[in-house]
N, C-alpha and C. Protein backbone atom coordinates (compact mmCIF):
# COMPACT_ATOMS: atom_id res chain seq x y z
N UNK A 1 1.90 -2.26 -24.81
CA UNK A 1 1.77 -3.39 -23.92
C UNK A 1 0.39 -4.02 -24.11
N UNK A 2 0.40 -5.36 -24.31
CA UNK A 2 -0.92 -5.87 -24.58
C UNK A 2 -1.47 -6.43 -23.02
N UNK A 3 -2.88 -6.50 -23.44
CA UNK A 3 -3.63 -6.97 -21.98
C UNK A 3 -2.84 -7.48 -21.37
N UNK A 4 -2.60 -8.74 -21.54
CA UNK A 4 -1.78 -10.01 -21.04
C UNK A 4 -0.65 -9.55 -20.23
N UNK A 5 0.20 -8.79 -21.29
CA UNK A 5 1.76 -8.62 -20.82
C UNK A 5 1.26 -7.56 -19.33
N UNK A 6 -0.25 -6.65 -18.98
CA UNK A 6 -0.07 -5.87 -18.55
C UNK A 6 -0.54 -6.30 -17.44
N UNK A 7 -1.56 -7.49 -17.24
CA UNK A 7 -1.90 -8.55 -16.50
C UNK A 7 -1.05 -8.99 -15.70
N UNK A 8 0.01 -9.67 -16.28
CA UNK A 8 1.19 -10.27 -15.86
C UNK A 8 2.10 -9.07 -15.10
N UNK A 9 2.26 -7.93 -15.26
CA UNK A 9 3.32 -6.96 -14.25
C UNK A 9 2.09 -6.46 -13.20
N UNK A 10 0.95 -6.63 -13.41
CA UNK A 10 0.19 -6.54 -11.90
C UNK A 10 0.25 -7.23 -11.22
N UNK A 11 -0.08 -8.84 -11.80
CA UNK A 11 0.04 -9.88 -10.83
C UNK A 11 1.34 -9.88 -9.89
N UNK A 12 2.27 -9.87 -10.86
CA UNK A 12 3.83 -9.45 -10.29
C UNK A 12 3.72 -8.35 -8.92
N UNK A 13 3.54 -7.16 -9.34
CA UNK A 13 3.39 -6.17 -8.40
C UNK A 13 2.22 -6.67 -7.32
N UNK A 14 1.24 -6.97 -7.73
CA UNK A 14 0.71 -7.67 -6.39
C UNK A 14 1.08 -8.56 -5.30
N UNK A 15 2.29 -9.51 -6.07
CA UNK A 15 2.50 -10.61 -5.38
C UNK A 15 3.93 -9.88 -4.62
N UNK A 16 4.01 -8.77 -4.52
CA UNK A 16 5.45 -8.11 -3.64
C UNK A 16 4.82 -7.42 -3.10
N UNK A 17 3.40 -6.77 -3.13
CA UNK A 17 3.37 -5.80 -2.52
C UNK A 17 2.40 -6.50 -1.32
N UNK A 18 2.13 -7.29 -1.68
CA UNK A 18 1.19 -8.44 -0.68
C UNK A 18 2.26 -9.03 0.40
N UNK A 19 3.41 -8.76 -0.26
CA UNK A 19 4.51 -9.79 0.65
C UNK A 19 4.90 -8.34 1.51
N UNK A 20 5.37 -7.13 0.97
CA UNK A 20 5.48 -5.76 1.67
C UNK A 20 4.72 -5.89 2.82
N UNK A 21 3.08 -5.48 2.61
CA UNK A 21 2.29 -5.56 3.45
C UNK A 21 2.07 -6.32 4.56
N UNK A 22 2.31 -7.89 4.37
CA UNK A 22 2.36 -8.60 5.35
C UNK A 22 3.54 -8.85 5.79
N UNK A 23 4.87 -8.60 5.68
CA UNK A 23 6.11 -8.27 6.31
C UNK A 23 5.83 -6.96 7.16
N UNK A 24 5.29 -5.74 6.89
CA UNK A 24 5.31 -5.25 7.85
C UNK A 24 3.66 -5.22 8.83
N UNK A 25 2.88 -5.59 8.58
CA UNK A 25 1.39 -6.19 9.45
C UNK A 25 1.46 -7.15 9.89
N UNK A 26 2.00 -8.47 9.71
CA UNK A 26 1.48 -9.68 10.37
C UNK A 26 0.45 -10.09 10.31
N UNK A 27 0.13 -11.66 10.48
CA UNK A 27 -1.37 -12.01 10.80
C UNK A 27 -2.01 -11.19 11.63
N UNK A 28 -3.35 -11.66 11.72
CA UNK A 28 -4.64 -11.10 12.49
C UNK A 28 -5.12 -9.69 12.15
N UNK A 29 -5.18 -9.30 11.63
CA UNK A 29 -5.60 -7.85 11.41
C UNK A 29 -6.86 -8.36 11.04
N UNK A 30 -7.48 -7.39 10.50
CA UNK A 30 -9.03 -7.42 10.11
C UNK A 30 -8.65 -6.90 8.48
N UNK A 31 -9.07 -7.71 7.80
CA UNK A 31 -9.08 -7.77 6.51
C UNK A 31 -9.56 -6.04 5.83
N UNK A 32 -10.08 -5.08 6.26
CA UNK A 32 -10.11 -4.14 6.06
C UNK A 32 -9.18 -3.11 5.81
N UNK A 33 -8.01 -3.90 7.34
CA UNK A 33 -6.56 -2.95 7.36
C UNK A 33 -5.85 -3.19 5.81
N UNK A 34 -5.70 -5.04 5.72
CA UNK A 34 -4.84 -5.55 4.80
C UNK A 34 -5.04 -4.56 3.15
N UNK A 35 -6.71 -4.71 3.02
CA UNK A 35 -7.54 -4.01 1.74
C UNK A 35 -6.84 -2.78 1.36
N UNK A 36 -6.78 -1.73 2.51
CA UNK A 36 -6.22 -0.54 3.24
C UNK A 36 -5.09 -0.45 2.53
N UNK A 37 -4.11 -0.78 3.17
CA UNK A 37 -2.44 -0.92 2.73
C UNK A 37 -1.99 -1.72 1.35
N UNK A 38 -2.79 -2.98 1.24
CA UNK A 38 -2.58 -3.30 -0.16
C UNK A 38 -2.78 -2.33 -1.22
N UNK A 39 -4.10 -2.05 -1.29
CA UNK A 39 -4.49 -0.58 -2.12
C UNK A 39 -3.53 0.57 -2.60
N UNK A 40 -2.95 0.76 -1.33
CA UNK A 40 -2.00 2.09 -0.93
C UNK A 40 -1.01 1.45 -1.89
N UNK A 41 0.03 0.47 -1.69
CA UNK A 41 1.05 -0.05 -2.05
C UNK A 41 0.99 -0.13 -3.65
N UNK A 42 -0.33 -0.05 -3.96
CA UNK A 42 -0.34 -0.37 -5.40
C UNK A 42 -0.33 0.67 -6.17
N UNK A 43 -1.21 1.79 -5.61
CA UNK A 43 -1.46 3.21 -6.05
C UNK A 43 -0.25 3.78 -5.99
N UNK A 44 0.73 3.20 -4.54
CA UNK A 44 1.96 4.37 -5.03
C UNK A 44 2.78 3.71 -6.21
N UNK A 45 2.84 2.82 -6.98
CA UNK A 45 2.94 1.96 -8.07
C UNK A 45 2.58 2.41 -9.19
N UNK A 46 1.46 3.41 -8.90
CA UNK A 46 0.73 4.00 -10.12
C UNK A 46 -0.03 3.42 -11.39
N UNK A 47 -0.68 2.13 -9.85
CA UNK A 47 -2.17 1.90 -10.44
C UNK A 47 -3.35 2.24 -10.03
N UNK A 48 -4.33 1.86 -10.69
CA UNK A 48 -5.31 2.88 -10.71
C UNK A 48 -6.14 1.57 -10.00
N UNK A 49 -6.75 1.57 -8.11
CA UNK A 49 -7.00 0.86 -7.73
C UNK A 49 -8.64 1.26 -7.15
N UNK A 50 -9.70 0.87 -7.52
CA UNK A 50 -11.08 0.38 -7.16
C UNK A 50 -11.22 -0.33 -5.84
N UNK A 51 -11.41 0.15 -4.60
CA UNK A 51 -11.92 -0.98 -3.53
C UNK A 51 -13.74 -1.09 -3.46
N UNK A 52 -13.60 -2.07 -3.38
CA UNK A 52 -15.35 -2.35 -2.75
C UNK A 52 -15.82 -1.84 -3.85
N UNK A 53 -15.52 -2.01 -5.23
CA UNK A 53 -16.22 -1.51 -6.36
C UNK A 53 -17.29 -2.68 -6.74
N UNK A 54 -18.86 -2.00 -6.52
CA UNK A 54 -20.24 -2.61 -6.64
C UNK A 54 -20.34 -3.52 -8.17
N UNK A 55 -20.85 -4.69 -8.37
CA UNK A 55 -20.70 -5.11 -9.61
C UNK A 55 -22.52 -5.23 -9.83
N UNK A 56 -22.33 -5.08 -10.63
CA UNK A 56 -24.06 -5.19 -11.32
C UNK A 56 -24.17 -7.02 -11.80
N UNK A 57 -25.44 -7.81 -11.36
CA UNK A 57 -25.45 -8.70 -12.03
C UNK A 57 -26.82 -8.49 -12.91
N UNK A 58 -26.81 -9.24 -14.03
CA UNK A 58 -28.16 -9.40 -15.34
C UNK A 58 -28.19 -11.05 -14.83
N UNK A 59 -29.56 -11.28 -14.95
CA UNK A 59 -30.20 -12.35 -14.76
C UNK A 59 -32.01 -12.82 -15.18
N UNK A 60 -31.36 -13.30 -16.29
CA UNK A 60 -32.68 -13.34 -17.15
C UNK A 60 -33.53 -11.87 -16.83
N UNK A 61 -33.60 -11.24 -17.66
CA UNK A 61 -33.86 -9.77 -17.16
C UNK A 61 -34.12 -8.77 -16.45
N UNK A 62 -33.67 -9.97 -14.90
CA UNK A 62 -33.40 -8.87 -13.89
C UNK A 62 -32.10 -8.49 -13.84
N UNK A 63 -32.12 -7.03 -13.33
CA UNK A 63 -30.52 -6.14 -13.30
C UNK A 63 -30.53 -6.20 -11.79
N UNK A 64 -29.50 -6.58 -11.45
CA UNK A 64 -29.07 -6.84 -9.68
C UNK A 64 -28.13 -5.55 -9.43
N UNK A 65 -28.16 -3.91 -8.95
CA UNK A 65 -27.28 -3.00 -9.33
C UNK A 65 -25.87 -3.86 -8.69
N UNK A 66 -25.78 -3.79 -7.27
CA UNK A 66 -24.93 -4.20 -6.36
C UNK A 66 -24.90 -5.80 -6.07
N UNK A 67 -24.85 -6.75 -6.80
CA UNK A 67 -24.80 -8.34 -6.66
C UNK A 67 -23.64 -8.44 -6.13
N UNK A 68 -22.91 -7.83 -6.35
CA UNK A 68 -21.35 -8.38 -5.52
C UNK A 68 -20.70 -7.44 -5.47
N UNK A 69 -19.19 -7.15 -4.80
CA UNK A 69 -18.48 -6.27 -4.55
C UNK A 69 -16.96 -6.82 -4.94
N UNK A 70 -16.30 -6.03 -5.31
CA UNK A 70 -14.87 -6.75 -5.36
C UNK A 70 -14.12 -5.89 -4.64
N UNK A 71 -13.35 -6.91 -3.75
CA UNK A 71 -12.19 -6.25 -2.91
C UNK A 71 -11.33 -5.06 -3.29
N UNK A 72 -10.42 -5.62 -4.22
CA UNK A 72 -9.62 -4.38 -5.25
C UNK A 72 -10.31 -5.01 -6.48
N UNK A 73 -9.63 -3.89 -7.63
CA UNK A 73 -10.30 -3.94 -9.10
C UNK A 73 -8.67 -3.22 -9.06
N UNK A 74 -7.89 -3.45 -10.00
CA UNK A 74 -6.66 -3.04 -10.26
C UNK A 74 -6.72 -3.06 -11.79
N UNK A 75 -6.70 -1.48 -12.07
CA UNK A 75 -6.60 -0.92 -14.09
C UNK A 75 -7.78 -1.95 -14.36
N UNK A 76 -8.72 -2.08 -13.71
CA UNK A 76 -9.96 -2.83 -14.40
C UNK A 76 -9.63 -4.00 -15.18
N UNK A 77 -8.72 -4.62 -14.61
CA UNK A 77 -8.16 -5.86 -15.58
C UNK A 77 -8.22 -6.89 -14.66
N UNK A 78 -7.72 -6.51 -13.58
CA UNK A 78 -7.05 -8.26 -12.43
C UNK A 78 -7.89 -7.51 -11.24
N UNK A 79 -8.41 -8.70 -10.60
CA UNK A 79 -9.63 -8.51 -9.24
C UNK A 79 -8.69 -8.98 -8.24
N UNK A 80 -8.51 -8.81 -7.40
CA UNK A 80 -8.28 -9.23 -5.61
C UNK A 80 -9.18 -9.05 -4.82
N UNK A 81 -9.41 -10.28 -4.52
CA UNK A 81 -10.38 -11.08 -3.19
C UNK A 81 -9.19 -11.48 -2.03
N UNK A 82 -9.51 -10.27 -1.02
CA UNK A 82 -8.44 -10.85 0.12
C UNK A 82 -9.36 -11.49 1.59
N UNK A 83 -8.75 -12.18 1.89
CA UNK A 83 -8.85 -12.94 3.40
C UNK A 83 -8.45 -12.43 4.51
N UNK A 84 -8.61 -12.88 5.53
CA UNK A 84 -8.30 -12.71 6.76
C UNK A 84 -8.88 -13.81 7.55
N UNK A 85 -8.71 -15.01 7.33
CA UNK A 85 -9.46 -16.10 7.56
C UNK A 85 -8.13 -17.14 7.66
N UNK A 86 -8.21 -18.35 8.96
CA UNK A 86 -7.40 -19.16 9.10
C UNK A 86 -7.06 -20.21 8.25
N UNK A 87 -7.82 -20.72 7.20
CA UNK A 87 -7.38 -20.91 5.98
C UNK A 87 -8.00 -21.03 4.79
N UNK A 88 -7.72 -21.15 3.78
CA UNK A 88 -8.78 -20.88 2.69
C UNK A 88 -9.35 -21.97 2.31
N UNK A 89 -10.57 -21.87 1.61
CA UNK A 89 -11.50 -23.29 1.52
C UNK A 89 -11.42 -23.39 0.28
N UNK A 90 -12.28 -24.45 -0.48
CA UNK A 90 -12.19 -24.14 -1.86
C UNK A 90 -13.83 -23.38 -2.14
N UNK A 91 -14.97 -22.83 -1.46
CA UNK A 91 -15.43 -21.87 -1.48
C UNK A 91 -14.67 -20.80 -1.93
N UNK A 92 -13.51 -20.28 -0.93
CA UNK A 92 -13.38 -19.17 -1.41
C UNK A 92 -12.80 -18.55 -2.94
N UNK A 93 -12.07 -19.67 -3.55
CA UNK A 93 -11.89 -19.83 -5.02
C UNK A 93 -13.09 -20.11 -5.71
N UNK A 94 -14.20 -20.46 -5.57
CA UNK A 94 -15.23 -20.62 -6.16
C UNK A 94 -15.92 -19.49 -6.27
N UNK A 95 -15.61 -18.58 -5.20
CA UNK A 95 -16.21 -17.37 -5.33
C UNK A 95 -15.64 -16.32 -5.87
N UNK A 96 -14.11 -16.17 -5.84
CA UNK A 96 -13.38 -15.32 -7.03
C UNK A 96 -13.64 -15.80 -8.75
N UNK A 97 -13.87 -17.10 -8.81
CA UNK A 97 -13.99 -17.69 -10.57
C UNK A 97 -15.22 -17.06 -10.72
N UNK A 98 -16.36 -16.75 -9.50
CA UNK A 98 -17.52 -15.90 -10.33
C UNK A 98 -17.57 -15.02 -10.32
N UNK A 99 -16.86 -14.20 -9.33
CA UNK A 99 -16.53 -12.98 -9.81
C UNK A 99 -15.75 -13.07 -11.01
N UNK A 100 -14.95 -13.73 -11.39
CA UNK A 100 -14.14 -13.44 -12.88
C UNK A 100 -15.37 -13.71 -13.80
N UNK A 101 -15.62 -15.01 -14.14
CA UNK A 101 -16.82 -14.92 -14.49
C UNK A 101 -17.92 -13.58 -15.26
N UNK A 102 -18.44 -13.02 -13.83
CA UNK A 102 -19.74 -12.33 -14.03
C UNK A 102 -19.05 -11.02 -14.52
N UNK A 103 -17.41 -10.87 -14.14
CA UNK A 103 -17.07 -9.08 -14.85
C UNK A 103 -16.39 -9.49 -16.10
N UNK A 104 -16.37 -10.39 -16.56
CA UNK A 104 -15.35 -10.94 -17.46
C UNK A 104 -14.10 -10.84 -17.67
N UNK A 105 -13.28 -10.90 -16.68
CA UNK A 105 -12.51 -11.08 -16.27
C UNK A 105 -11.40 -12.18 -16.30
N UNK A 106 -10.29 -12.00 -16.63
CA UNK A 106 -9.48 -13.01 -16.56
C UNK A 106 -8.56 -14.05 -16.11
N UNK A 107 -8.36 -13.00 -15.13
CA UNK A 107 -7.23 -12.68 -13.52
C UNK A 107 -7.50 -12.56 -12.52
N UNK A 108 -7.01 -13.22 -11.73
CA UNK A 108 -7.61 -12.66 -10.32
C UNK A 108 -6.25 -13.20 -9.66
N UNK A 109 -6.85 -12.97 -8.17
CA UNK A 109 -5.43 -13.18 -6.40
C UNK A 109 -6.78 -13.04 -5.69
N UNK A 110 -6.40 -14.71 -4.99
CA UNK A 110 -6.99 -14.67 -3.68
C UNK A 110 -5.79 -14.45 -2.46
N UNK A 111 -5.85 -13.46 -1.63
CA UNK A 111 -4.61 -13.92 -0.45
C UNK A 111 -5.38 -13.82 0.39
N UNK A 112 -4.67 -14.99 1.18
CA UNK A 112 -4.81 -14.79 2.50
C UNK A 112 -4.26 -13.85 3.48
N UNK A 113 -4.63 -13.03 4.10
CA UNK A 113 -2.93 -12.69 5.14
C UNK A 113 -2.73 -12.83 6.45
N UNK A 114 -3.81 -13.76 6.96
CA UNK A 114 -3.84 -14.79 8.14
C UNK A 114 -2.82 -15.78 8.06
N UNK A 115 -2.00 -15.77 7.44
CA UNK A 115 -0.62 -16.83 7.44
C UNK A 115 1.08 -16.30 8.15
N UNK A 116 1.36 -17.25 8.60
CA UNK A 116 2.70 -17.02 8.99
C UNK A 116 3.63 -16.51 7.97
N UNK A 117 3.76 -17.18 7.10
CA UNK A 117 4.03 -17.01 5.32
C UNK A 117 3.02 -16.47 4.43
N UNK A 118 3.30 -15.30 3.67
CA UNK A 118 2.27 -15.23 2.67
C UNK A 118 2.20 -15.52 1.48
N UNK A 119 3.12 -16.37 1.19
CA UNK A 119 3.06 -17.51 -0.07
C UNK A 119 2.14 -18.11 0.52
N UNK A 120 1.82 -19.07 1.53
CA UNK A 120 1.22 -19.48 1.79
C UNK A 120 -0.62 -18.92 1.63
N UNK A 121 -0.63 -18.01 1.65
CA UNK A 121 -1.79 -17.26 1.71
C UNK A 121 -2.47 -16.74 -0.18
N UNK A 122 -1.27 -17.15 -1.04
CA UNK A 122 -1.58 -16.84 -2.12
C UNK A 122 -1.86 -17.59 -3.26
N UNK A 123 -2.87 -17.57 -4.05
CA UNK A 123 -3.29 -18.57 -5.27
C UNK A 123 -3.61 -17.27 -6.28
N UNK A 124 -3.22 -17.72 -7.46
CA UNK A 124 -2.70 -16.55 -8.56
C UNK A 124 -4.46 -17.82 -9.53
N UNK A 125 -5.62 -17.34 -9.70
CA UNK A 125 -6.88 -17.65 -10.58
C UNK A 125 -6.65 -17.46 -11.92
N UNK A 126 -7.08 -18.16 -12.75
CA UNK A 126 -7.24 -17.77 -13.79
C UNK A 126 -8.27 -18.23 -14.65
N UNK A 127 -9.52 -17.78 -15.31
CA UNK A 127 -10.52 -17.99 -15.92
C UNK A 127 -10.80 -17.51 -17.52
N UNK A 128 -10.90 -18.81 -18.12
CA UNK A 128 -10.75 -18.33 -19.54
C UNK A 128 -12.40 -18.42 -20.11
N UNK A 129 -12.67 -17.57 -20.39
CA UNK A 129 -14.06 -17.20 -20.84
C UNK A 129 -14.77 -17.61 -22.27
């Protein structure tokens, strides 16, 4: 299975297990719970899921250890940045493209799960480097 193809059955599995999760949570939770159970849902999937994994930034030769954090890190390939926020701005996509960006990265999911619908809550990123 090449990157891509393996990219593509996470995104997949994310985008059901995001819908799992918020079928049985509902809005309002605190984005911690959502992190929580998304995680879970994926691992029993039998991926290999990173929360709050610290990213190092380089900047003209300063090393930043902890510059940013990413929500999930899923098989170190596709990032999730989740919400809990009444709706998404275009900040908050600006801030997943640098996280893709700065890990080099290709993939990403912003969700929301402050939505009635969580299609609604979902934008599938993509950054070509």
């Amino acid at each position: 299975m090449t990157l891509k193809q393996l990219q593509e059955q996470i995104g997949k599995d994310i985008v059901e297990c995001s819908l799992i999760v918020h079928s049985e949570l509902g809005p309002g939770l605190l984005e911690s719970a959502y992190e929580a159970c998304l995680a879970h849902e994926l691992e029993l999937r039998g991926y290999k899921v990173e929360r709050q994994k610290p990213q190092p930034i380089e900047y003209k030769g300063l090393h930043i250890e902890n510059g940013y954090r990413l929500d999930l890190f899923i098989n170190e390939c596709v990032i999730v940045e989740l919400k809990a926020v009444e709706e998404l701005h275009p900040i908050h996509k600006a801030q997943l493209l640098t996280y893709l960006k700065l890990s080099k990265t290709s993939l990403g999911y912003l969700i929301n799960f402050n939505t009635t619908l969580i299609k609604q809550g979902l934008q599938r990123i993509v950054h070509n480097h």
